[in-house]
C-alpha atoms as a PDB file:
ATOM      1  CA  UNK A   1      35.859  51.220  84.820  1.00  0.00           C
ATOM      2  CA  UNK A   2      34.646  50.395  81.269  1.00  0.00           C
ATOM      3  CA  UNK A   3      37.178  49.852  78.375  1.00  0.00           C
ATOM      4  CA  UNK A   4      37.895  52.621  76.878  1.00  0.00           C
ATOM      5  CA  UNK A   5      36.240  53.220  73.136  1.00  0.00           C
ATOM      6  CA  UNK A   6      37.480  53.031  69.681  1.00  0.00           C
ATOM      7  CA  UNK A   7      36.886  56.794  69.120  1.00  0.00           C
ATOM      8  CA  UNK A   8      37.826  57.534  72.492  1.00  0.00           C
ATOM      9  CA  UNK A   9      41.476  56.001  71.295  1.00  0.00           C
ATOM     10  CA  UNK A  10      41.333  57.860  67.843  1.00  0.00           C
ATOM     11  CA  UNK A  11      40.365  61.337  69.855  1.00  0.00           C
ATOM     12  CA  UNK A  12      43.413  60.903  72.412  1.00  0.00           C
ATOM     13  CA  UNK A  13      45.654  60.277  69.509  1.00  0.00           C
ATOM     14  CA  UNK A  14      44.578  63.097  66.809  1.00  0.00           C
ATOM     15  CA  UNK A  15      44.029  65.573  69.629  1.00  0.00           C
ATOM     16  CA  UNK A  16      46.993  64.891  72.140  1.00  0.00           C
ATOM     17  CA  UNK A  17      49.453  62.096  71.212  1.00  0.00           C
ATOM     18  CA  UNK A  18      51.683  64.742  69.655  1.00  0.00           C
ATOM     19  CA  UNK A  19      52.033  67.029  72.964  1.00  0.00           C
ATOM     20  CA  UNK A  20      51.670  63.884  75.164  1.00  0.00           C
ATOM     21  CA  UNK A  21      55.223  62.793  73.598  1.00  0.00           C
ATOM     22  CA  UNK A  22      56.612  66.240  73.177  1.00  0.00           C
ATOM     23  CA  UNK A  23      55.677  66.728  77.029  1.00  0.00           C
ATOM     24  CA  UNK A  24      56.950  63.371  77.919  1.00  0.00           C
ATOM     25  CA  UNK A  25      60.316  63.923  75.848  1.00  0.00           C
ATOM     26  CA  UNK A  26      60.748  67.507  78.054  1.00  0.00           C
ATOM     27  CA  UNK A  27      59.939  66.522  81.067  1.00  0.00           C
ATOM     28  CA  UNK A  28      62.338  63.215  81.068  1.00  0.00           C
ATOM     29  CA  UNK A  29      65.072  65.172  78.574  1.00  0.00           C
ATOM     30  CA  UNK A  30      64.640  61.500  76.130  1.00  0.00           C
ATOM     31  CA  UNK A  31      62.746  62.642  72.880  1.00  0.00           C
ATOM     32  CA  UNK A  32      63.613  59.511  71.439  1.00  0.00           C
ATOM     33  CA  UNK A  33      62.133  57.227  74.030  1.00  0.00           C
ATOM     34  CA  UNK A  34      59.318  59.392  75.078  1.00  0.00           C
ATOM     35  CA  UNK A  35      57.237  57.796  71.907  1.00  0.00           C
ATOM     36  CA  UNK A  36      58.331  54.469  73.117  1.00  0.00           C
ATOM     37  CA  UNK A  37      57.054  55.327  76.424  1.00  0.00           C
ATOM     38  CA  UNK A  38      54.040  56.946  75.404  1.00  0.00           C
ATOM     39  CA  UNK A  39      53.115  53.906  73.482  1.00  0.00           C
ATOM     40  CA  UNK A  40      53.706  51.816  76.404  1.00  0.00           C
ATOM     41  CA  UNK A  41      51.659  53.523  78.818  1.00  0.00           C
ATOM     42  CA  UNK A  42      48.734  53.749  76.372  1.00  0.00           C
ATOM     43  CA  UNK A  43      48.982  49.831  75.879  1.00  0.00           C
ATOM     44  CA  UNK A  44      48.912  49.461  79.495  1.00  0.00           C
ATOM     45  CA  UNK A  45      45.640  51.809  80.131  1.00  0.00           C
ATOM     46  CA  UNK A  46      44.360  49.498  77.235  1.00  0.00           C
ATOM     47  CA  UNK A  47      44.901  46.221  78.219  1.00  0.00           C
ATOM     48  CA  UNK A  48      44.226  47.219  82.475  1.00  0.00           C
ATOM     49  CA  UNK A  49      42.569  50.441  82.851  1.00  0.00           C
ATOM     50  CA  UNK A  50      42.913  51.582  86.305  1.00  0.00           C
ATOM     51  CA  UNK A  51      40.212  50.962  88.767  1.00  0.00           C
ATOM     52  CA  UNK A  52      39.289  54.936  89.026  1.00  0.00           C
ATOM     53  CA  UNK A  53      37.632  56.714  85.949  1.00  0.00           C
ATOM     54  CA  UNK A  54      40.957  59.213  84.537  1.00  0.00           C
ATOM     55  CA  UNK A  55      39.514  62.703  84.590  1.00  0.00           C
ATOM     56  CA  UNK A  56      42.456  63.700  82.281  1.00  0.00           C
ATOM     57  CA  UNK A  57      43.811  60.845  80.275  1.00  0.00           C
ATOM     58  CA  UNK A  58      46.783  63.113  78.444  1.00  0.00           C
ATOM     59  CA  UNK A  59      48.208  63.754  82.310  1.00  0.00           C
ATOM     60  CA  UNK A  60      47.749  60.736  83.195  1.00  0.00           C
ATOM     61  CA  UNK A  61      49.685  59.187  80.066  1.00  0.00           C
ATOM     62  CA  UNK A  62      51.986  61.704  80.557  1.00  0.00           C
ATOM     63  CA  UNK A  63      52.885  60.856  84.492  1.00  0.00           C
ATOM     64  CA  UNK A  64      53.065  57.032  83.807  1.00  0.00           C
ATOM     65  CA  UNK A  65      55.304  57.057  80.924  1.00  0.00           C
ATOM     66  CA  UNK A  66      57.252  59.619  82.355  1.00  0.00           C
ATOM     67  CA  UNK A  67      57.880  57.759  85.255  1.00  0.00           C
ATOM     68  CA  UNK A  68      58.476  54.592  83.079  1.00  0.00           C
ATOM     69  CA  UNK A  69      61.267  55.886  81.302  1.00  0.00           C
ATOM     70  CA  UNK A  70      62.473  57.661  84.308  1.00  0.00           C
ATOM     71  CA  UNK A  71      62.772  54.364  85.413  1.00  0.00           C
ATOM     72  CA  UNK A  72      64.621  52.499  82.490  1.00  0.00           C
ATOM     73  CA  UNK A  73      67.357  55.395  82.963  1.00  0.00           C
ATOM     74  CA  UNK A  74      67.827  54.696  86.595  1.00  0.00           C
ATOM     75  CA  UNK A  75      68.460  51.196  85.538  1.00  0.00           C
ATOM     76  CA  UNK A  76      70.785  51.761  82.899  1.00  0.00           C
ATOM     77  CA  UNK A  77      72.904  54.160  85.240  1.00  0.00           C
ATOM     78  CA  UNK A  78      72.897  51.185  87.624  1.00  0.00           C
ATOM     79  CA  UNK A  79      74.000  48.878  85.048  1.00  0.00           C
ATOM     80  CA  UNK A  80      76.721  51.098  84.047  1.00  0.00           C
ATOM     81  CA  UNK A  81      78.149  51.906  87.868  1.00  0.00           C
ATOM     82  CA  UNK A  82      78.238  48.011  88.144  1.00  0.00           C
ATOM     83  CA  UNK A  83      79.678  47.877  84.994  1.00  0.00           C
ATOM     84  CA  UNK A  84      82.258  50.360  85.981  1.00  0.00           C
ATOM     85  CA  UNK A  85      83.066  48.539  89.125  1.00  0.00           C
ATOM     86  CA  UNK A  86      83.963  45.723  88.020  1.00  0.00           C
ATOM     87  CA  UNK A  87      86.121  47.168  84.957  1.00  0.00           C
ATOM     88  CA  UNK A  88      83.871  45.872  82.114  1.00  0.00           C
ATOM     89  CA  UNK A  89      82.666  48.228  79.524  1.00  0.00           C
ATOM     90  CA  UNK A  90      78.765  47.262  78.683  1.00  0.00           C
ATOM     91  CA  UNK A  91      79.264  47.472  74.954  1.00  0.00           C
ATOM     92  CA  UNK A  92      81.679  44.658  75.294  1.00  0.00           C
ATOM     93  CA  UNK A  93      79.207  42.333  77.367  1.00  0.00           C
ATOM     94  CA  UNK A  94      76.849  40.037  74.728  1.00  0.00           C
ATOM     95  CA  UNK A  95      73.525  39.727  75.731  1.00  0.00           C
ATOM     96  CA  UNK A  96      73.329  35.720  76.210  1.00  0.00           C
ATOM     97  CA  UNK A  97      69.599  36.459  75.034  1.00  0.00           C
ATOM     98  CA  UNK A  98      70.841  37.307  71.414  1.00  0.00           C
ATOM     99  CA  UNK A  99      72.001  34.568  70.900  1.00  0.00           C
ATOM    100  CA  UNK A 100      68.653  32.733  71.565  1.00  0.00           C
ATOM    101  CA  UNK A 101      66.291  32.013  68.460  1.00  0.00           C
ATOM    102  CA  UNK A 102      63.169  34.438  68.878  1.00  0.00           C
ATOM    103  CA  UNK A 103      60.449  31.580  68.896  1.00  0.00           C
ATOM    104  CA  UNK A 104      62.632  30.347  72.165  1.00  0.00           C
ATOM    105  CA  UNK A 105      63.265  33.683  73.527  1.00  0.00           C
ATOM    106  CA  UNK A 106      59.525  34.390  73.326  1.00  0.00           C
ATOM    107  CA  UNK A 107      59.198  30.379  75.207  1.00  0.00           C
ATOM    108  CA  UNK A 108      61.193  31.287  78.395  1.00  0.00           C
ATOM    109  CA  UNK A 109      59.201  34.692  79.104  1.00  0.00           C
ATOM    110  CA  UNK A 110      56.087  32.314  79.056  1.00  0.00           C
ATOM    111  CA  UNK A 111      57.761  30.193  81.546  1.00  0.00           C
ATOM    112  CA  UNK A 112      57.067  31.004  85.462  1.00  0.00           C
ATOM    113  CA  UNK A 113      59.481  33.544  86.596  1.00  0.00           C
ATOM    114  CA  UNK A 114      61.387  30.485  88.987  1.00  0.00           C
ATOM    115  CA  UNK A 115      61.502  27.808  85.825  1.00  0.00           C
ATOM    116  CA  UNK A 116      62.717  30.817  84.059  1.00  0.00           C
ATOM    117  CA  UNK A 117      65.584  31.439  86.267  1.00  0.00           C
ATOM    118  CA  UNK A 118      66.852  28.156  87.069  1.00  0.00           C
ATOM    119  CA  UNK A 119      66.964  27.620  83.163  1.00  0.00           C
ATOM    120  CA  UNK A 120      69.192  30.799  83.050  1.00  0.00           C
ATOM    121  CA  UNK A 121      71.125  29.321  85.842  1.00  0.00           C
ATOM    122  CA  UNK A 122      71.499  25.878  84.512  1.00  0.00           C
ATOM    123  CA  UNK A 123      71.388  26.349  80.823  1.00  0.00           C
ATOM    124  CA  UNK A 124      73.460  29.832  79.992  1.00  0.00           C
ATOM    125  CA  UNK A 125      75.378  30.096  82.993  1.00  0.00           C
ATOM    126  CA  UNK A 126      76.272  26.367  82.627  1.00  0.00           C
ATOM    127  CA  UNK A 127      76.205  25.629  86.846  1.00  0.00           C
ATOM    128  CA  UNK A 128      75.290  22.324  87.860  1.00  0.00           C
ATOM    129  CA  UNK A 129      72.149  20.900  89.237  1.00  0.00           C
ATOM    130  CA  UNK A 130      74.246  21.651  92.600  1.00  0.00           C
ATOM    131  CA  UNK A 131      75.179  25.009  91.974  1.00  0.00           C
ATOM    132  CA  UNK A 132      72.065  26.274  90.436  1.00  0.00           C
ATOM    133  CA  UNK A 133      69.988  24.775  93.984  1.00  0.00           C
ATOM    134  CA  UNK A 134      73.021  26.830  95.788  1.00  0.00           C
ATOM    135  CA  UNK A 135      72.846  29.825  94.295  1.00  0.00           C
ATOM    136  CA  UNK A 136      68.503  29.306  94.834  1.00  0.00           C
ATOM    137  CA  UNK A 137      68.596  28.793  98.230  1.00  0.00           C
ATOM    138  CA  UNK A 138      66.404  25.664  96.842  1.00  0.00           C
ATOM    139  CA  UNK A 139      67.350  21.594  96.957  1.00  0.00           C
ATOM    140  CA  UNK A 140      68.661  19.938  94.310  1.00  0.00           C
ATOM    141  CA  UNK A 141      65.670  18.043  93.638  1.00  0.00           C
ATOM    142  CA  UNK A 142      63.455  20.908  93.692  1.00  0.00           C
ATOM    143  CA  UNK A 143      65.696  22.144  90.897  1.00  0.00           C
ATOM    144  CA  UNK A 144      65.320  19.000  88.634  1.00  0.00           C
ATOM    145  CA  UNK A 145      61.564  19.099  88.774  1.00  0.00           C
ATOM    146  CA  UNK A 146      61.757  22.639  87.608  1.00  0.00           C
ATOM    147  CA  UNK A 147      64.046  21.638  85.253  1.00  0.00           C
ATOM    148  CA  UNK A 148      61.258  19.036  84.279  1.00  0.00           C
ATOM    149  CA  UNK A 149      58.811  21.088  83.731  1.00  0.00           C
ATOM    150  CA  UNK A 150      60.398  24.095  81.672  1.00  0.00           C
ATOM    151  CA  UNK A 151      61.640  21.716  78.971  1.00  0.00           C
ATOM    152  CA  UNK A 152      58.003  20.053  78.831  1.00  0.00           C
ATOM    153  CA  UNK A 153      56.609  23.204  78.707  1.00  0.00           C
ATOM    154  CA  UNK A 154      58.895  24.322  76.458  1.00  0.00           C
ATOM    155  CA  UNK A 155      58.920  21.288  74.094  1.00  0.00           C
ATOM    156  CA  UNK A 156      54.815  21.946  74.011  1.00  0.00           C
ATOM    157  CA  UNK A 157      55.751  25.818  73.021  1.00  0.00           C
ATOM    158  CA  UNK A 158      58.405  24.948  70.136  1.00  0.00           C
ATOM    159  CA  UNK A 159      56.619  21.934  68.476  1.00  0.00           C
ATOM    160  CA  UNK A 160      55.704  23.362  64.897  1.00  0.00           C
ATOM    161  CA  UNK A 161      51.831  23.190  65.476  1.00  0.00           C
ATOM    162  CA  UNK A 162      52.031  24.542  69.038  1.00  0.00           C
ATOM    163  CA  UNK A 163      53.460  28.036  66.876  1.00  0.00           C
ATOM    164  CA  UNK A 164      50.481  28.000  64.949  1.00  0.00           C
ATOM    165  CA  UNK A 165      47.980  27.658  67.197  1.00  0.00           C
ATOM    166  CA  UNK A 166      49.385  29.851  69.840  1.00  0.00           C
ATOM    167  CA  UNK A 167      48.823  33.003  67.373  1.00  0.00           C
ATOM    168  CA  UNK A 168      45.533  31.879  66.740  1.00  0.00           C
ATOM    169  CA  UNK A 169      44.969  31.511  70.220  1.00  0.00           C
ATOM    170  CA  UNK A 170      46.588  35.055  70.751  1.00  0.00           C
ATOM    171  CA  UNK A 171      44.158  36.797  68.275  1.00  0.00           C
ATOM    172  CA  UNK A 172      41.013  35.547  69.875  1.00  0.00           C
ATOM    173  CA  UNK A 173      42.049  36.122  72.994  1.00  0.00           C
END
């Protein structure tokens, strides 16, 4: 399918971005997220169009971010029943991530999802070489050369250069 054009985008969003999110927020019964979603789904369609030409692109929009944020509540009940199970209210939980500087939050999502969770494991759970192969299902060595790798890749991310060449390298991609 070819990319979608410039006034293509400017038509969908003077002539249906308003109902899109309206229908969105009525359907899903989250007004405020239903822009959010919108958004999201349109970035999506931008960045991967689907491999079949959309007939209708408002019904379309409207069906994936519906079903995104239809999604993200499912989730958050989730996280609350566990929550509730285990007697913890989630206001009370920090996010370990908040605590992380942005420039190194943005690192780790770069990061393969496995470096990226045997970091978690090792660094902000504190377990051991040991425990983080354990909890894995992976050998101890196995973790160490992931271990390896993240921080080089990491140290390559956060050197004050790599910053400013990785937007440049962002806005020409």
């Amino acid at each position: 399918m070819a990319q979608p054009t410039r006034n293509e985008l400017d038509r969908f969003v003077t002539d249906h971005y308003p109902r899109v999110v309206a229908t969105v927020g009525m359907i899903t019964g989250d007004r405020q997220g239903a822009a959010d979603a919108v958004q999201d789904a349109l970035v999506g369609y931008l960045a991967k169009p689907p491999a079949r030409a959309i007939e209708n692109l408002p019904a379309w929009i409207v069906a994936v971010a519906s079903n995104r944020l239809r999604d993200a509540h499912r989730t958050r009940a989730a996280e609350s029943r566990a929550f509730a199970k285990v007697g913890v209210s989630p206001e009370g939980v920090e996010d370990a991530t908040t605590m992380l500087d942005v420039d190194l939050q943005r690192a780790l999502d770069r990061l393969p999802a496995r470096q990226r969770r045997i970091c978690a494991l090792h660094y902000l759970l504190d377990l051991s070489v040991e425990e983080t192969a354990a909890t894995m299902g992976i050998s101890p060595g196995t973790v160490k050369t992931q271990l390896f790798r993240a921080r080089a890749t990491l140290a390559a991310a956060l050197r004050p250069d790599a910053s400013e060449t990785a937007g440049t390298e962002e806005l020409s991609a």
